[in-house]
C-alpha atoms as a PDB file:
ATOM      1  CA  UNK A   1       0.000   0.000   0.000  1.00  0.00           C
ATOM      2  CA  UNK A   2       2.862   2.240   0.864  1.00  0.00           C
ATOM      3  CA  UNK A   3       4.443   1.489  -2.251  1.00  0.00           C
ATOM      4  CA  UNK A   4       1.882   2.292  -4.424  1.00  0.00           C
ATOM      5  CA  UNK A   5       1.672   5.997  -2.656  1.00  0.00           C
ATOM      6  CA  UNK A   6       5.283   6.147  -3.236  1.00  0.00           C
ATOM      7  CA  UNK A   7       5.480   5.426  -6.850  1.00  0.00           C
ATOM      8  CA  UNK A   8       2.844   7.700  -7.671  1.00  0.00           C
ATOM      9  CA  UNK A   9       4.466  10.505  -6.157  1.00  0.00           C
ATOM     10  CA  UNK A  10       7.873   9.757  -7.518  1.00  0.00           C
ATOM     11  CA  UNK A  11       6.379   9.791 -10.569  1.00  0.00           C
ATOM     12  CA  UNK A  12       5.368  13.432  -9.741  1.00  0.00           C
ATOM     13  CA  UNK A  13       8.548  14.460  -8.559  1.00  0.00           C
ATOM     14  CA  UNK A  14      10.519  12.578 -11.823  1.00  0.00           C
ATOM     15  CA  UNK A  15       8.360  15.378 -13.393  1.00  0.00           C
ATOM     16  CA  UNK A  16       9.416  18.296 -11.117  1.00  0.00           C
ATOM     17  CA  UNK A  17      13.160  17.497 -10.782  1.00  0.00           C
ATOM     18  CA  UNK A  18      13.358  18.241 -14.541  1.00  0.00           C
ATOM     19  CA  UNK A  19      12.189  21.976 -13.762  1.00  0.00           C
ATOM     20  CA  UNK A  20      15.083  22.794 -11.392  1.00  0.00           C
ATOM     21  CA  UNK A  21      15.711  22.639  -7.384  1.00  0.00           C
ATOM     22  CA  UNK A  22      13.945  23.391  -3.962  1.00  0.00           C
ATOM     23  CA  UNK A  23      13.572  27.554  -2.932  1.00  0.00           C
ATOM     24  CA  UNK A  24      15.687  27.726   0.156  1.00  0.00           C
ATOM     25  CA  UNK A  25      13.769  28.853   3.042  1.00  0.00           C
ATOM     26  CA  UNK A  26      13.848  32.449   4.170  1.00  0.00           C
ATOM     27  CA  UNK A  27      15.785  33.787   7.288  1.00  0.00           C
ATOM     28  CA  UNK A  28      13.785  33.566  10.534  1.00  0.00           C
ATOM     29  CA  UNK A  29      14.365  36.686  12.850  1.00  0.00           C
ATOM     30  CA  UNK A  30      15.240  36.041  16.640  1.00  0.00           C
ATOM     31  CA  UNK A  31      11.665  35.535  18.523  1.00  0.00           C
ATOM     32  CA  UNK A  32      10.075  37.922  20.227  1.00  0.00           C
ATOM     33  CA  UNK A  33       7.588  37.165  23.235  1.00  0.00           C
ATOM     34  CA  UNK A  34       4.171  36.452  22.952  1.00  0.00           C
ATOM     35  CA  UNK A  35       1.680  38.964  22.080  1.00  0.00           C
ATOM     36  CA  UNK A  36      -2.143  38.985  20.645  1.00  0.00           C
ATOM     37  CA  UNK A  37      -3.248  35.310  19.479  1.00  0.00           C
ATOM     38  CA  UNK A  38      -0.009  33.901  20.355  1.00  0.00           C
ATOM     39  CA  UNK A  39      -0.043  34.966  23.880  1.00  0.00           C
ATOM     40  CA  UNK A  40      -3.596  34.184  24.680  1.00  0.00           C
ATOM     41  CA  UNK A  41      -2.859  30.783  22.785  1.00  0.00           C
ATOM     42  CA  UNK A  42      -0.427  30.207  25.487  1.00  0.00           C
ATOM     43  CA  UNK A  43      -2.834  31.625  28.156  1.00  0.00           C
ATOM     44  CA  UNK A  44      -5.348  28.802  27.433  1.00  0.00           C
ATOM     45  CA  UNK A  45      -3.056  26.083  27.000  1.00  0.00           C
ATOM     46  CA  UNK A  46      -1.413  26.242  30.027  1.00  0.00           C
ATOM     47  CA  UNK A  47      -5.003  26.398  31.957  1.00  0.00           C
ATOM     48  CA  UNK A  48      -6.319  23.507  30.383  1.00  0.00           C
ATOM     49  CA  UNK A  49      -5.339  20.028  32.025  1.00  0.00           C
ATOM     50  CA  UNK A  50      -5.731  16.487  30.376  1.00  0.00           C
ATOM     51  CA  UNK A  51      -8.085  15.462  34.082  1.00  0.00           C
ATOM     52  CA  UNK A  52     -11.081  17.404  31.947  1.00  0.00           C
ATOM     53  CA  UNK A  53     -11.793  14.300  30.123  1.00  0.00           C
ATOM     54  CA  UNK A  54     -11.154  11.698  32.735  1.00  0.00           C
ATOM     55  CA  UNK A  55     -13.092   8.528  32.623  1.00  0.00           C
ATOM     56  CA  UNK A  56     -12.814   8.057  28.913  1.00  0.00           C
ATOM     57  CA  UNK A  57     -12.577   4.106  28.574  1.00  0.00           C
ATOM     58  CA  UNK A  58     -15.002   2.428  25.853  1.00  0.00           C
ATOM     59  CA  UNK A  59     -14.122   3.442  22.104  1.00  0.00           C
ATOM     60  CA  UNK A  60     -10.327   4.644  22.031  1.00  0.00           C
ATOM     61  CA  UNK A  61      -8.974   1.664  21.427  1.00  0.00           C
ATOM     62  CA  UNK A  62      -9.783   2.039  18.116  1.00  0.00           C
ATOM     63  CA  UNK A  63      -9.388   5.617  17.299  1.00  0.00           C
ATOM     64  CA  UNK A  64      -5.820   5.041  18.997  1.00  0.00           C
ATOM     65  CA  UNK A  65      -4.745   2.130  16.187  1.00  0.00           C
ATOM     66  CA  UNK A  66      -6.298   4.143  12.942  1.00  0.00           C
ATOM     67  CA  UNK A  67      -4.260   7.402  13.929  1.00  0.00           C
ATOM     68  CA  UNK A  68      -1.248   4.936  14.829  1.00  0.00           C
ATOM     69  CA  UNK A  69      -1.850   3.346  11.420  1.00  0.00           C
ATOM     70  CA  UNK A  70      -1.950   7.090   9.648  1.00  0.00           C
ATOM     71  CA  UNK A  71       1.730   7.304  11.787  1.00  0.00           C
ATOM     72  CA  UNK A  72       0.103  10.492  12.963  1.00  0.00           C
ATOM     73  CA  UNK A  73       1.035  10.070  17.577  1.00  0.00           C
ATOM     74  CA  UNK A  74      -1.921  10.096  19.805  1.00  0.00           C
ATOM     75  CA  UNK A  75      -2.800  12.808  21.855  1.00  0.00           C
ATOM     76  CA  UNK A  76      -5.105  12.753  24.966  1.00  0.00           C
ATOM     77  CA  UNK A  77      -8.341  11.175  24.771  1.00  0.00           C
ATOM     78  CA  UNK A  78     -10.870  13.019  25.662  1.00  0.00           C
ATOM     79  CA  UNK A  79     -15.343  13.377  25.892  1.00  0.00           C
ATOM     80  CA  UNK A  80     -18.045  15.373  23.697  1.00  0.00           C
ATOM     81  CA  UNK A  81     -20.712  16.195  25.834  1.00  0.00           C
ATOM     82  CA  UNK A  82     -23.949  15.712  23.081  1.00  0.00           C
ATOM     83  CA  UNK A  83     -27.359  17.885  22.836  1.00  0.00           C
ATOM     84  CA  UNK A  84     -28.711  14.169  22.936  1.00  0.00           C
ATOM     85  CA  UNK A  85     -27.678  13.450  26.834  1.00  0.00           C
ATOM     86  CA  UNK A  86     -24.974  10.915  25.114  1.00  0.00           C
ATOM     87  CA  UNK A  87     -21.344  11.322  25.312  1.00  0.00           C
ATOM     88  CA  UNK A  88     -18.801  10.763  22.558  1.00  0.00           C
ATOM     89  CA  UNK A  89     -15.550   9.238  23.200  1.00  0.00           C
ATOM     90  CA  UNK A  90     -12.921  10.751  21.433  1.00  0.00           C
ATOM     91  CA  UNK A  91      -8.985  11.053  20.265  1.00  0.00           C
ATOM     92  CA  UNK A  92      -6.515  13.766  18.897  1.00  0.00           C
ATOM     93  CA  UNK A  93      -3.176  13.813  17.066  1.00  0.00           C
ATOM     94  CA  UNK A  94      -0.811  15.051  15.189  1.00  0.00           C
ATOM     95  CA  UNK A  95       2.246  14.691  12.605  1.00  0.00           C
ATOM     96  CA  UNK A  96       4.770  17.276  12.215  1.00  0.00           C
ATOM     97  CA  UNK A  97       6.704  17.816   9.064  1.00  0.00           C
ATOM     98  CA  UNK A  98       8.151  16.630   6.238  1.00  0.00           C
ATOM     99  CA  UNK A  99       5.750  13.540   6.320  1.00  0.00           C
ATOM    100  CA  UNK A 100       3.006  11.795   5.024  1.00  0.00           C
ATOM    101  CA  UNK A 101       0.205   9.867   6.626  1.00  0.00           C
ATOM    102  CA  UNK A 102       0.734   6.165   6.179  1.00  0.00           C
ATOM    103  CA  UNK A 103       3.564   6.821   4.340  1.00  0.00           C
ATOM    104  CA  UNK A 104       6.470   8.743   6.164  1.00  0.00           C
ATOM    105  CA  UNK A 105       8.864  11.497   4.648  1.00  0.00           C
ATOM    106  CA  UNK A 106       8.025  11.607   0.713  1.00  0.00           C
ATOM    107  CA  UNK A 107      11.138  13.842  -0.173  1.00  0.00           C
ATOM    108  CA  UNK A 108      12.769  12.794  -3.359  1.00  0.00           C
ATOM    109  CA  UNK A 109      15.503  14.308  -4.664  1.00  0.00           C
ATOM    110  CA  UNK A 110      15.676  17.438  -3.179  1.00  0.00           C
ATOM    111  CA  UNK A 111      11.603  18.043  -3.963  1.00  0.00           C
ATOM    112  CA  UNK A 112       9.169  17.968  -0.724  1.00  0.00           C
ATOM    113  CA  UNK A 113       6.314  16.556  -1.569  1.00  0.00           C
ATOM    114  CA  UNK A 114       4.917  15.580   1.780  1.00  0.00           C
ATOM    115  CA  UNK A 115       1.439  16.500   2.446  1.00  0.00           C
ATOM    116  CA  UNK A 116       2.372  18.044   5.442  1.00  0.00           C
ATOM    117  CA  UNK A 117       5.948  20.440   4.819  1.00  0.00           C
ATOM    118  CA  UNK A 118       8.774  21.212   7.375  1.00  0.00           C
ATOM    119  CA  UNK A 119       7.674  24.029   9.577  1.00  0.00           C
ATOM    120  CA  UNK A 120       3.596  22.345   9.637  1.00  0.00           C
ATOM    121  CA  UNK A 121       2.220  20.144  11.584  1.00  0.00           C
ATOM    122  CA  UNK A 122      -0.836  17.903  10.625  1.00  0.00           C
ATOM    123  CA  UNK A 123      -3.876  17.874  13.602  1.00  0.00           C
ATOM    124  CA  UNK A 124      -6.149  14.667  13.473  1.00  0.00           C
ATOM    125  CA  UNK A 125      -9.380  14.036  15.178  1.00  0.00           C
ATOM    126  CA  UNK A 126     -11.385  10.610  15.886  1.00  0.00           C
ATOM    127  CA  UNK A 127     -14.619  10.693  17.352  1.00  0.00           C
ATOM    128  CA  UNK A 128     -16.248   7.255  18.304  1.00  0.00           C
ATOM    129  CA  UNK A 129     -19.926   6.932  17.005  1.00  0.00           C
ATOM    130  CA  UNK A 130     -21.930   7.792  13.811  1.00  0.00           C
ATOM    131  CA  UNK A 131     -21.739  11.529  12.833  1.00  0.00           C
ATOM    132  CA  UNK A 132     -23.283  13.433   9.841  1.00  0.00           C
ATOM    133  CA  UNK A 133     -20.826  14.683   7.584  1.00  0.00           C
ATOM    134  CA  UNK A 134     -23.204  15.737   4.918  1.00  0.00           C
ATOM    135  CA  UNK A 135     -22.985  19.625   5.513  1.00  0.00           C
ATOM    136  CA  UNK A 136     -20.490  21.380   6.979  1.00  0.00           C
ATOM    137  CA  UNK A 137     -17.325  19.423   8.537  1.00  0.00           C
ATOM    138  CA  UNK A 138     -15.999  22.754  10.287  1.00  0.00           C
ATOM    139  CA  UNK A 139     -16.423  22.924  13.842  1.00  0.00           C
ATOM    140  CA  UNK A 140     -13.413  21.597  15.157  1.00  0.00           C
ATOM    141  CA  UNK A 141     -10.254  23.852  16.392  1.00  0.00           C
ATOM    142  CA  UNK A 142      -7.071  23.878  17.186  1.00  0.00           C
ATOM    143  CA  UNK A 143      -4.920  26.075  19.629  1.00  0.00           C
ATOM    144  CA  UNK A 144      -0.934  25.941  19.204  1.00  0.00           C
ATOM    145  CA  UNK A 145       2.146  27.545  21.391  1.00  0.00           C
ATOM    146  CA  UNK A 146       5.598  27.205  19.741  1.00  0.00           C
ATOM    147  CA  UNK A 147       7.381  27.113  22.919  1.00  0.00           C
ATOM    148  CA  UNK A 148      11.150  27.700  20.684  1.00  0.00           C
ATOM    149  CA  UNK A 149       9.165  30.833  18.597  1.00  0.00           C
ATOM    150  CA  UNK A 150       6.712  32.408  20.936  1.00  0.00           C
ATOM    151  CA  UNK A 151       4.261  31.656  17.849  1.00  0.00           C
ATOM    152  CA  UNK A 152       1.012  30.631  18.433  1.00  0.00           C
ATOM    153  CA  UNK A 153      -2.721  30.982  17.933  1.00  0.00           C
ATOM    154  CA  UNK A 154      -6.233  29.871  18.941  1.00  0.00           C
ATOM    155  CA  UNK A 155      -9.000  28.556  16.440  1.00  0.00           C
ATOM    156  CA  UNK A 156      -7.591  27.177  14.063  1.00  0.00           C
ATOM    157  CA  UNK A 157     -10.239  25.916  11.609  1.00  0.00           C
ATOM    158  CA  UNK A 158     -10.592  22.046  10.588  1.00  0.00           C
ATOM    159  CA  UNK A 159     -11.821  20.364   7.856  1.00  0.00           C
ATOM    160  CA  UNK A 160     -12.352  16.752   6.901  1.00  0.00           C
ATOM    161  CA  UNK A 161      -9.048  14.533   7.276  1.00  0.00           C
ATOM    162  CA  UNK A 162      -9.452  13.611   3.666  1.00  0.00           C
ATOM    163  CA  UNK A 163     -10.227  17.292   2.164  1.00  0.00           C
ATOM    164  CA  UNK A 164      -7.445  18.491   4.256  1.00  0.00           C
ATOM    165  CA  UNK A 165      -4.776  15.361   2.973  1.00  0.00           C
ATOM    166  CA  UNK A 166      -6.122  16.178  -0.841  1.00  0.00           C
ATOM    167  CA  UNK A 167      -6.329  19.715  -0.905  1.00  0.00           C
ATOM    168  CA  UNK A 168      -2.523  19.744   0.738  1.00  0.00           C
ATOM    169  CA  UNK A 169      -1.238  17.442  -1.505  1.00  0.00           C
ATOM    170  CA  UNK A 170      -2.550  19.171  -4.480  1.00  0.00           C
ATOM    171  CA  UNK A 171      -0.927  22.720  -3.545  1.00  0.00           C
ATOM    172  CA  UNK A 172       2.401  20.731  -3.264  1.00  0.00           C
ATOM    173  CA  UNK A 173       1.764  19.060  -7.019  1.00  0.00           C
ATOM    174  CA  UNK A 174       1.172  22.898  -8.330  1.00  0.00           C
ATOM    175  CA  UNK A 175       3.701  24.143  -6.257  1.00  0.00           C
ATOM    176  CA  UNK A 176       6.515  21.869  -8.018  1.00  0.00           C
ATOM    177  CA  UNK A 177       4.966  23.893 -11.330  1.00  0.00           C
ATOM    178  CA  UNK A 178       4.793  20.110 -13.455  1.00  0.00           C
ATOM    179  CA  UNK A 179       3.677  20.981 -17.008  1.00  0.00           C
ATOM    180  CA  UNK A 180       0.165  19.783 -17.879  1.00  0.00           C
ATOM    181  CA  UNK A 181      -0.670  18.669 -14.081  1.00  0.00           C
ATOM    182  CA  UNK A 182      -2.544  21.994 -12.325  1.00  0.00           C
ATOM    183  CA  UNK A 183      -5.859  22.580 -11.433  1.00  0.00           C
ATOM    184  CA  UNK A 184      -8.343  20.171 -11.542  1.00  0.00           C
ATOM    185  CA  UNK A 185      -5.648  17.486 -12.869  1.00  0.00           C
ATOM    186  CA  UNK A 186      -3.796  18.449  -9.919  1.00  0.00           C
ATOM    187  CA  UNK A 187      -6.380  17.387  -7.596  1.00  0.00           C
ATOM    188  CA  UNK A 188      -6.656  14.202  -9.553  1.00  0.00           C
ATOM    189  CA  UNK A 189      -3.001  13.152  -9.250  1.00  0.00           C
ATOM    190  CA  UNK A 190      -2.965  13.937  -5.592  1.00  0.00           C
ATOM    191  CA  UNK A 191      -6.362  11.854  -4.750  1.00  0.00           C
ATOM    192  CA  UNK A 192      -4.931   8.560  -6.920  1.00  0.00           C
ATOM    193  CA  UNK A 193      -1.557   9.022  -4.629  1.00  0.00           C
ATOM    194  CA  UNK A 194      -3.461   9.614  -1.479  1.00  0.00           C
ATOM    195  CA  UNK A 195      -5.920   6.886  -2.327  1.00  0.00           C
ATOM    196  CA  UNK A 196      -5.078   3.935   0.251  1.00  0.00           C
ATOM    197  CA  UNK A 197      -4.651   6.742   2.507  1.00  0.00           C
ATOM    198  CA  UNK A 198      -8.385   8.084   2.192  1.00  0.00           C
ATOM    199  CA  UNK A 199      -9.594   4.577   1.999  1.00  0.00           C
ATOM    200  CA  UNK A 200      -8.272   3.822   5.897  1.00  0.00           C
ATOM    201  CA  UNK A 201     -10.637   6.908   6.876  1.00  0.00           C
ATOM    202  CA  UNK A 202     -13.672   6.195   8.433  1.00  0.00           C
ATOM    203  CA  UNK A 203     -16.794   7.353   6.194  1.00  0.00           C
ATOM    204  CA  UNK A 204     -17.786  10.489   8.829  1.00  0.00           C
ATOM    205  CA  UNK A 205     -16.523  12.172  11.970  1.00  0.00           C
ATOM    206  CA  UNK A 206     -13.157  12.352  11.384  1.00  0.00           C
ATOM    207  CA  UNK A 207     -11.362  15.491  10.874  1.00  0.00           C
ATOM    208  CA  UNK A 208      -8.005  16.919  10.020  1.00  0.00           C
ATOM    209  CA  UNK A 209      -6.225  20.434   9.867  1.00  0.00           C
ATOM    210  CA  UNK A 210      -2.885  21.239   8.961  1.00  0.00           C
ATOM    211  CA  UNK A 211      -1.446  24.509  10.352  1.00  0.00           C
ATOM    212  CA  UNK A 212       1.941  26.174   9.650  1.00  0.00           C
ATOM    213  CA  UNK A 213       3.596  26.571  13.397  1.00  0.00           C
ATOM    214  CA  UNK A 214       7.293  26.827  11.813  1.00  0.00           C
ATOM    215  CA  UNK A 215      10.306  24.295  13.642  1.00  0.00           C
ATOM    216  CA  UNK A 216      10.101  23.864  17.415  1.00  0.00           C
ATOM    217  CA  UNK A 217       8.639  22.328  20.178  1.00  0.00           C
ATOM    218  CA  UNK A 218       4.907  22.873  19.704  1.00  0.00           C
ATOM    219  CA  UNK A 219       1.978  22.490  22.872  1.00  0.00           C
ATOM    220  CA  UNK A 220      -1.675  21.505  20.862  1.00  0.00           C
ATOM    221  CA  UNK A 221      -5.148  21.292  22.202  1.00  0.00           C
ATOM    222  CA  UNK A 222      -7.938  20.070  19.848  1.00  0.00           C
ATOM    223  CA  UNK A 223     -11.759  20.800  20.866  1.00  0.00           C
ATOM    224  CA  UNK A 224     -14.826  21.977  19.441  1.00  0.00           C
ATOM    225  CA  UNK A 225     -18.149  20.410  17.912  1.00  0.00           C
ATOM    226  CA  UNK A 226     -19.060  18.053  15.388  1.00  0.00           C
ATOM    227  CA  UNK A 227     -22.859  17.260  14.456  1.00  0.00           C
ATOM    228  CA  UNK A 228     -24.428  13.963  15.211  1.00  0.00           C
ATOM    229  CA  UNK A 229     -28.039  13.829  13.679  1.00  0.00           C
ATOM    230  CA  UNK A 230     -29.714  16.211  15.042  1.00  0.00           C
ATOM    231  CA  UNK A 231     -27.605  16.649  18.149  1.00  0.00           C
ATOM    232  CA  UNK A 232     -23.998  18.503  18.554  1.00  0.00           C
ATOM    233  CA  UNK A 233     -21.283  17.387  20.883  1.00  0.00           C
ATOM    234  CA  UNK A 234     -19.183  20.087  22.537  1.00  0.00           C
ATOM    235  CA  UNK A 235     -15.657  18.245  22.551  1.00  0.00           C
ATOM    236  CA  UNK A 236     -13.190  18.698  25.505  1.00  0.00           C
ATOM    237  CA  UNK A 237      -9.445  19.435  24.692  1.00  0.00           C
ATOM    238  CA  UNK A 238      -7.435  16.680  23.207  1.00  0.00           C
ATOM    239  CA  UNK A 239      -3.912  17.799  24.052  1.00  0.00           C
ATOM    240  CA  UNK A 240      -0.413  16.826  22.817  1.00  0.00           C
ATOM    241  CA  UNK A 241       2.905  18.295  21.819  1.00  0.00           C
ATOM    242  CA  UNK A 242       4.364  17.572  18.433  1.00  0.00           C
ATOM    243  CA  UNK A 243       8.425  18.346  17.990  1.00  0.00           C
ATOM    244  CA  UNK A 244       8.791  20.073  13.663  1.00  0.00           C
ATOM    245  CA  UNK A 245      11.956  20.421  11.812  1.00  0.00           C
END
C-alpha cells in the first residue's frame, strides 16, 4: 500500500526534478515574546489540564490504532458532551513535518512533496460513534504555542481529514509547477496518490487540519463540535505536543 503511494508521487517528482531545485527557506528573525493570538494561545493552553476528560474508557482503542496506522502520535483522549444526553468518546493527534500519513517522509531528490511540509504540523481528530458529515465538517479547532518561537494561535479551523490530505497534496503538485498537471488534474493526481490513505478513513466524523507553526517544540489542544443527527457534541481538549523540523 505504501508502495503504491510512493510510486505515484515519484512519478510526480521525476516530473518536477526536470524543472530545477527546492527555494531555500527564508531567514527567521530572533523571537520575540508572545503577544495577541499567540499569547492568549499560550494563556489557554497552560489552563487547560488532560483530568477534563477523565473517565474516557469504551471506544479509544480504536481511534488510537487508525491514527497509529496514519503514523500520525496520539494525543489525549478526551469526551463530547452531546445535545442528545450521550457522550462521545474521542482522540486527537498530530504529525509534524516533512511527512506523510501512512507513508512517512516523501522527499525525493531534493523536492518535498509531503502533504504536510517542514515548519507544519498535521492535527487529526477521531470521534467514536456515527456523525453526519453531509454539511459542513468545520467545527473543530485547534490552539498551538511554539514554545522555541513564541508563535502561536487559537482557532484554528478544521476540515475533513481527507479534504485536508487532498487539498494539501494538491498545492504541493502545483507548487513543483509540473507541465500539464494543475488545477483540476492536480487534484486528480494527488487523490490517486493519497488513495489507500483516504480509503483507511472512516466514512464520517473524522477530521483533520494542517497549520503552519514553523520548527520547534509545539503544545496543541484540539476541541470543538461536530454534528451527530440532530444533536452537537461540545468536545473537551485533546492535548499533545508535536516536535517540527
Amino acid at each position: 500500500m505504501t508502495g503504491k503511494i510512493r510510486l505515484a508521487l515519484a512519478s510526480v517528482v521525476a516530473s518536477a526534478a526536470l524543472l530545477g531545485g527546492a527555494v531555500a527557506p527564508a531567514a527567521q528573525a530572533a523571537p520575540a515574546a508572545p503577544t495577541g493570538q499567540a499569547l492568549a494561545a499560550k494563556t489557554a493552553l497552560d489552563n487547560i489540564k488532560p483530568t477534563d476528560a477523565a473517565g474516557v474508557i469504551d471506544g479509544i482503542a480504536a481511534a488510537n490504532a487508525l491514527l497509529e496506522k496514519l503514523k500520525i502520535t496520539p494525543f489525549t483522549p478526551t469526551l463530547g458532551a452531546c445535545t442528545d444526553f450521550t457522550l462521545a468518546p474521542a482522540l486527537g493527534g498530530a504529525m509534524p513535518g516533512p511527512n506523510t500519513p501512512l507513508v512517512g517522509d516523501v522527499t525525493i531528490g531534493g523536492i518535498d512533496l509531503n502533504a504536510v511540509k517542514k515548519g507544519e504540523v498535521l492535527y487529526g481528530f477521531v470521534p467514536v460513534g456515527t456523525f453526519d458529515d453531509t454539511g459542513s465538517k468545520s467545527g473543530m479547532q485547534v490552539a498551538w504555542f511554539n514554545v522555541n518561537t513564541f508563535q502561536g494561535n487559537i482557532g484554528e479551523p478544521m476540515d475533513g481529514l481527507a479534504d485536508t490530505l487532498v487539498k494539501a497534496l494538491t498545492k504541493r503538485i502545483e507548487e513543483a509547477k509540473i507541465p500539464l498537471l494543475s488545477g483540476p488534474l492536480a487534484k486528480a493526481a494527488a487523490e490517486k496518490a493519497l488513495k489507500p490513505v483516504l480509503d483507511a478513513l472512516p466514512s464520517n466524523g473524522v477530521r483533520g487540519g494542517l497549520v503552519e507553526t514553523g520548527s520547534g517544540t509545539v503544545l496543541s489542544a484540539i476541541y470543538g463540535t461536530i454534528k451527530k443527527g440532530d444533536a452537537t457534541c461540545f468536545f473537551f481538549p485533546s492535548l499533545g505536543i508535536a516536535t517540527t523540523k
